[in-house]
C-alpha atoms as a PDB file:
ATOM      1  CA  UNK A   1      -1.083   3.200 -15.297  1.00  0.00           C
ATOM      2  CA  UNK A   2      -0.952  -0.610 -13.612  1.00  0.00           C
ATOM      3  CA  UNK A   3      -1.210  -1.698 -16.984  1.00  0.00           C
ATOM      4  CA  UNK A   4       1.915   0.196 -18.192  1.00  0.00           C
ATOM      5  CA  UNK A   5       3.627  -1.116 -14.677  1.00  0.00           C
ATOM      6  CA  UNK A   6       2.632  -4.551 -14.712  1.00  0.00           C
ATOM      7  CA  UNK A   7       4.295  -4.481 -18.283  1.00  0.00           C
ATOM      8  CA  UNK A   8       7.549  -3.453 -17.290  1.00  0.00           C
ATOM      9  CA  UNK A   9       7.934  -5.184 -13.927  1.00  0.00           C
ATOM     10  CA  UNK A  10       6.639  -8.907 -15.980  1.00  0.00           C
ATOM     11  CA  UNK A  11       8.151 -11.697 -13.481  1.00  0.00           C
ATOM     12  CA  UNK A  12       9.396  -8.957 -10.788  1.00  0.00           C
ATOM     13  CA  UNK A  13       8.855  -7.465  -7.569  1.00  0.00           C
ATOM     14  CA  UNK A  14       8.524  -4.294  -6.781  1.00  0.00           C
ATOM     15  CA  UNK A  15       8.519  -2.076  -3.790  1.00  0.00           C
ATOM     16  CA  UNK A  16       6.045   0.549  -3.827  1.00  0.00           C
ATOM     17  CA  UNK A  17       6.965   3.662  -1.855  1.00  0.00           C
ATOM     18  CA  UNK A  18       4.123   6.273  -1.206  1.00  0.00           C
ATOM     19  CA  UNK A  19       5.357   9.899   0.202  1.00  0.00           C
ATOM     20  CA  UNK A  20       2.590  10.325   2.641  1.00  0.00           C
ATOM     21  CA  UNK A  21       0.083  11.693   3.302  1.00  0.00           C
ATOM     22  CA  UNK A  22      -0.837  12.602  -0.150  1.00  0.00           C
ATOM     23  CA  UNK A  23      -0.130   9.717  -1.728  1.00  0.00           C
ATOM     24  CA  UNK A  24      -2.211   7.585   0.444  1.00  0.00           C
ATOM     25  CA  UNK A  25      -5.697   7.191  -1.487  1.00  0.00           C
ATOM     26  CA  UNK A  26      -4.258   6.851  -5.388  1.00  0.00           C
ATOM     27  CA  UNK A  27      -1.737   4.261  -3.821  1.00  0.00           C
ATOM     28  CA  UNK A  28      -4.247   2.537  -2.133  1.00  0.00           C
ATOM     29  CA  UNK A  29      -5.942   2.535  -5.954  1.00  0.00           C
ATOM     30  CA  UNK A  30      -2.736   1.895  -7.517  1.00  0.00           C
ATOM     31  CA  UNK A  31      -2.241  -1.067  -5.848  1.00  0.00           C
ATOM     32  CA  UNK A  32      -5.379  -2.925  -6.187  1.00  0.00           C
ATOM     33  CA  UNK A  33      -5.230  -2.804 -10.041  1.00  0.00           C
ATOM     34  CA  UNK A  34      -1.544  -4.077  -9.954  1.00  0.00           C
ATOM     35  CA  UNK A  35      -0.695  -7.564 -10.817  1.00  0.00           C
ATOM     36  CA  UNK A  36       2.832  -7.227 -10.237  1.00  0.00           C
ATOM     37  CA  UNK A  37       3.888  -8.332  -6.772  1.00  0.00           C
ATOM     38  CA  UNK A  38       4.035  -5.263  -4.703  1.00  0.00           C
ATOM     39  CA  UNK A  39       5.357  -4.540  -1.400  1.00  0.00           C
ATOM     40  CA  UNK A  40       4.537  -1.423  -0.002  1.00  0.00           C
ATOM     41  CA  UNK A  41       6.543   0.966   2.279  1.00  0.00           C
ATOM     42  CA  UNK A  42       5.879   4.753   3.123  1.00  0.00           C
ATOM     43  CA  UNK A  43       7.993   8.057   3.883  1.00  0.00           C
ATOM     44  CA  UNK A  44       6.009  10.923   5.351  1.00  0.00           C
ATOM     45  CA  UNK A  45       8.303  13.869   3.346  1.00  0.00           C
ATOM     46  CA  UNK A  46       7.038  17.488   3.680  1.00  0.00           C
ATOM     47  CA  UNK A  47       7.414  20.959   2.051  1.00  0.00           C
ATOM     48  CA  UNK A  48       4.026  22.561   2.102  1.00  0.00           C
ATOM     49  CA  UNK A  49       3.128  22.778   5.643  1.00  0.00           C
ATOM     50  CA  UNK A  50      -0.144  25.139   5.867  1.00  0.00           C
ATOM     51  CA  UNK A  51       1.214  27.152   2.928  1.00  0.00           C
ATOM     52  CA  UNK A  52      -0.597  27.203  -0.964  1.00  0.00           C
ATOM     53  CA  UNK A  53       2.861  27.666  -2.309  1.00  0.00           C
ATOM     54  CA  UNK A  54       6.077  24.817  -1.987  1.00  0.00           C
ATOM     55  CA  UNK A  55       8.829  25.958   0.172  1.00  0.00           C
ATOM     56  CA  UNK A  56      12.527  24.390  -0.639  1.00  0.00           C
ATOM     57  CA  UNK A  57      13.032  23.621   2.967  1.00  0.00           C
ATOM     58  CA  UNK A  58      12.192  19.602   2.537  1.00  0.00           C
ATOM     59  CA  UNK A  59      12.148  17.435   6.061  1.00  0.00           C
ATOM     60  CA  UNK A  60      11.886  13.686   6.286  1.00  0.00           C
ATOM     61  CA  UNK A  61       9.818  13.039   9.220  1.00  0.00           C
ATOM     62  CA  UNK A  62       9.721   9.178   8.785  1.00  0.00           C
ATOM     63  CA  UNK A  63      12.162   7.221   6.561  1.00  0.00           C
ATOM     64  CA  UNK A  64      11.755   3.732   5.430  1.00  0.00           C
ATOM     65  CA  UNK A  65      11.426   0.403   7.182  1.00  0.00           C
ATOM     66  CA  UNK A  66      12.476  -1.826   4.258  1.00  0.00           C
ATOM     67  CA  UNK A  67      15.548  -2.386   2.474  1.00  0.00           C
ATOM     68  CA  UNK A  68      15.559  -1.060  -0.743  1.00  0.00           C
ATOM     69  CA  UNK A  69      19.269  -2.272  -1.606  1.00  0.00           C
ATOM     70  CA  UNK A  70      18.901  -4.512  -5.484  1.00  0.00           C
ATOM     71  CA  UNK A  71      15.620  -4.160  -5.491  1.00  0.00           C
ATOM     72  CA  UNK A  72      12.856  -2.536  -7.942  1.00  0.00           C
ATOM     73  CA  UNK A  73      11.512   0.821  -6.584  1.00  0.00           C
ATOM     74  CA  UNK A  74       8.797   3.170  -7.383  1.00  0.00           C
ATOM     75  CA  UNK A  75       8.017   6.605  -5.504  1.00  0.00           C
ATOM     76  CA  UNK A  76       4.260   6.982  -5.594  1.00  0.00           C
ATOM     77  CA  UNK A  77       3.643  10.765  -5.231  1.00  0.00           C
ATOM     78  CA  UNK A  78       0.070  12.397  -5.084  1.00  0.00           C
ATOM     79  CA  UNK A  79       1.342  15.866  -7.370  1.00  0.00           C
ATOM     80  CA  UNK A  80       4.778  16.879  -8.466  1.00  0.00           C
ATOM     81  CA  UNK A  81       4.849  20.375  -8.170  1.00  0.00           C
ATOM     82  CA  UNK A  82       8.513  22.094  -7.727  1.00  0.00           C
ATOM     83  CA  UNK A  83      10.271  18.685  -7.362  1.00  0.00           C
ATOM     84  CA  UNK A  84      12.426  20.270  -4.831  1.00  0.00           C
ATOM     85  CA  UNK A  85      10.919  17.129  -2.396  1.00  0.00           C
ATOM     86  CA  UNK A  86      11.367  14.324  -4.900  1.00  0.00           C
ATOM     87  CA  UNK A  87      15.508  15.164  -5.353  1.00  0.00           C
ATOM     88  CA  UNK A  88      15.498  15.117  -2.017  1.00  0.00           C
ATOM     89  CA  UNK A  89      13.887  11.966  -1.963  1.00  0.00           C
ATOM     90  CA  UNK A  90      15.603  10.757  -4.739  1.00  0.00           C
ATOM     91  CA  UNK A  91      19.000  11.854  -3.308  1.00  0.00           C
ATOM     92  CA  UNK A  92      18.142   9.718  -0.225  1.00  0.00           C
ATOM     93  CA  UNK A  93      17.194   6.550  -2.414  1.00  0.00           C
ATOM     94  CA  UNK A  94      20.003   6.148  -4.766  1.00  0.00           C
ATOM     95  CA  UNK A  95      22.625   6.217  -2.399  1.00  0.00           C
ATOM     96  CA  UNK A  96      20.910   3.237  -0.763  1.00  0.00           C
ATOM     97  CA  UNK A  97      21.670   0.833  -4.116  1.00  0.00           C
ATOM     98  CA  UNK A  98      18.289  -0.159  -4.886  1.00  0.00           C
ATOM     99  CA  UNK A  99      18.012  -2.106  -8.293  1.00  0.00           C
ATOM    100  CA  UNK A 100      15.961   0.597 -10.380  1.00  0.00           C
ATOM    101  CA  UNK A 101      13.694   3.451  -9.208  1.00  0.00           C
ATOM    102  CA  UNK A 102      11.030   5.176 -10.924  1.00  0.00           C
ATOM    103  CA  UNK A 103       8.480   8.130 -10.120  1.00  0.00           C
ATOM    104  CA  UNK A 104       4.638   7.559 -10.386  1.00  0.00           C
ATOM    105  CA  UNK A 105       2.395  10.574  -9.660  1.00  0.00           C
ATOM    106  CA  UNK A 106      -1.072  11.030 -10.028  1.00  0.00           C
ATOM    107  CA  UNK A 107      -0.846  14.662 -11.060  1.00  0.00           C
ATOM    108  CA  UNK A 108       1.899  16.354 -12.631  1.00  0.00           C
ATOM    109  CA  UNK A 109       2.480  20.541 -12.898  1.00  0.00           C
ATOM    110  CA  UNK A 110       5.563  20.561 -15.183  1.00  0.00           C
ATOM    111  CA  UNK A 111       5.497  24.482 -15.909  1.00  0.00           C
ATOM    112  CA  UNK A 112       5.642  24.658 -11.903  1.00  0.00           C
ATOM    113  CA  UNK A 113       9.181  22.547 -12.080  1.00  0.00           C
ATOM    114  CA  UNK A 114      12.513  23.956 -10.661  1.00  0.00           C
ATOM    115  CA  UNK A 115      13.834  20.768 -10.763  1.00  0.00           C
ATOM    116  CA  UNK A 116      14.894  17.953 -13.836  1.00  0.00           C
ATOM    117  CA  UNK A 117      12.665  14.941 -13.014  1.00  0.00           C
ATOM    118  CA  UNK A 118      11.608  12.280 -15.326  1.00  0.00           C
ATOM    119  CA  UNK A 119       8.750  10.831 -14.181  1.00  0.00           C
ATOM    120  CA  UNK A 120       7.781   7.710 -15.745  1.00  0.00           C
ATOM    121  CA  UNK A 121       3.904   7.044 -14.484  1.00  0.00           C
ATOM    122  CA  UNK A 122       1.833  10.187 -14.932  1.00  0.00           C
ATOM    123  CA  UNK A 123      -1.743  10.451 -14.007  1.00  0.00           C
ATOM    124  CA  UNK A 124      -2.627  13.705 -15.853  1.00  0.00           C
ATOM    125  CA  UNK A 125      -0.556  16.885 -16.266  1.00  0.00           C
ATOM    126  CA  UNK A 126      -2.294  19.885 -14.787  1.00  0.00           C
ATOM    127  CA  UNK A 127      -1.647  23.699 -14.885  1.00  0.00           C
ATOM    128  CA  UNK A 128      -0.725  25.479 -12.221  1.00  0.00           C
ATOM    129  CA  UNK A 129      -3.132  25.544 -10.065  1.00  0.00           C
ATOM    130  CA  UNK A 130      -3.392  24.456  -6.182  1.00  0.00           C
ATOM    131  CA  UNK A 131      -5.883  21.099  -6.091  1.00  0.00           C
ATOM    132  CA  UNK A 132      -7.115  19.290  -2.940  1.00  0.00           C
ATOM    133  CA  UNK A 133      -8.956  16.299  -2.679  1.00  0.00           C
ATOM    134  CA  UNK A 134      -8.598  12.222  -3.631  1.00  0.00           C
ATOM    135  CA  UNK A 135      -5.967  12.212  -0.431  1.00  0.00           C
ATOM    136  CA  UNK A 136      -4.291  15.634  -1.369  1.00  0.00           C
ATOM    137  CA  UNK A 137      -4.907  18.425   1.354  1.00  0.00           C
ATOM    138  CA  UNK A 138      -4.491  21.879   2.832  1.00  0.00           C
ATOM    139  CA  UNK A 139      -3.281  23.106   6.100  1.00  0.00           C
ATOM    140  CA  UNK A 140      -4.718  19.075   6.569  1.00  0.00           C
ATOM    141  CA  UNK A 141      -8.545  19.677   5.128  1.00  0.00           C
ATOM    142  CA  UNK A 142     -10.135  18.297   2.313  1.00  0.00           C
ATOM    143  CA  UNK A 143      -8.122  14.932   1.196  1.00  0.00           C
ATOM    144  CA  UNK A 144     -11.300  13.227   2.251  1.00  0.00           C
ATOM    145  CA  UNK A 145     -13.192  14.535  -1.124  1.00  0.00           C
ATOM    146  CA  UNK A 146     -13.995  11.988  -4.125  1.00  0.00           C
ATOM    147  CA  UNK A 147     -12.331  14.372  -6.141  1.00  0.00           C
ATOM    148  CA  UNK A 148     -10.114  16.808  -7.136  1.00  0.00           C
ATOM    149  CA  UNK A 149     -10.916  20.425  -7.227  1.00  0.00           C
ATOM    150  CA  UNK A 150      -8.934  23.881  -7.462  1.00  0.00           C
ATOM    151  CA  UNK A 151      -8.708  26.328  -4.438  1.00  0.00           C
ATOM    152  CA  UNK A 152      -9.044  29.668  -5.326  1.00  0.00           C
ATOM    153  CA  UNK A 153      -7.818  32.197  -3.441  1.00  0.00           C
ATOM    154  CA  UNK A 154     -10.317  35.011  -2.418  1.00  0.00           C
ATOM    155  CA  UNK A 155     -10.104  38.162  -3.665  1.00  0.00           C
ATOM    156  CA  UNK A 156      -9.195  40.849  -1.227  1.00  0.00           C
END
């Protein structure tokens, strides 16, 4: 995946924005392997709160400290589930002029999506199934694993 960045951003900059706190570890990862000059910046977006399942209400509870205005962006996400937070996200970004922006995410559940995204940096492309671990959490638990695993709900 820095490979296939570093290719497209030859002789560029780019700003790096991770949606935290999920994003936090593969960034971290990302961003080591990168050759590209990389700035890095962070929004702390929301839509799980201690649920398994995405709810549509988005919040922004920190926006960004640097200007994004002509310059190259990508959103580094830790799983694109809905992508009811990424339009929002999105929406937010665009109307801030920056010179390009593209979507990285570690994992990807496209038969989950309720939303058109094209995300240009994928990971791997999982089915539906709620994963914690490698910085991704629940109710705040587990992002401190090494890797990824599925929660399964008990059966009642």
């Amino acid at each position: 995946m820095a490979l296939r960045i570093d290719n497209d951003y030859k002789g560029e900059e780019i700003l790096l924005i991770g949606l935290l706190r999920g994003s936090v570890i593969f960034l971290s990862d990302l961003v080591r392997e990168l050759k590209t000059e990389a700035t890095i910046d962070f929004m702390v977006v929301s839509s799980y709160g201690n649920e398994l399942e995405s709810s549509r209400d988005v919040k922004i509870k920190k926006d960004l400290e640097e200007d994004i205005s002509g310059r190259n962006v990508i959103i580094v996400e830790d799983i694109i589930d809905t992508g009811h937070t990424l339009k929002k996200v999105l929406e937010m970004l665009k109307i801030r002029n920056p010179k390009s922006i593209k979507i990285c995410t570690l994992l990807d559940k496209p038969e989950r999506r309720e939303v058109k995204i094209e995300v240009d940096y994928t990971g791997f492309k999982i089915p539906d199934e709620f994963v914690v671990g490698y910085g991704i959490d629940f109710a705040q638990k587990h992002r401190d694993l090494p890797y990824i695993g599925i929660v399964k709900k008990e059966e009642e």
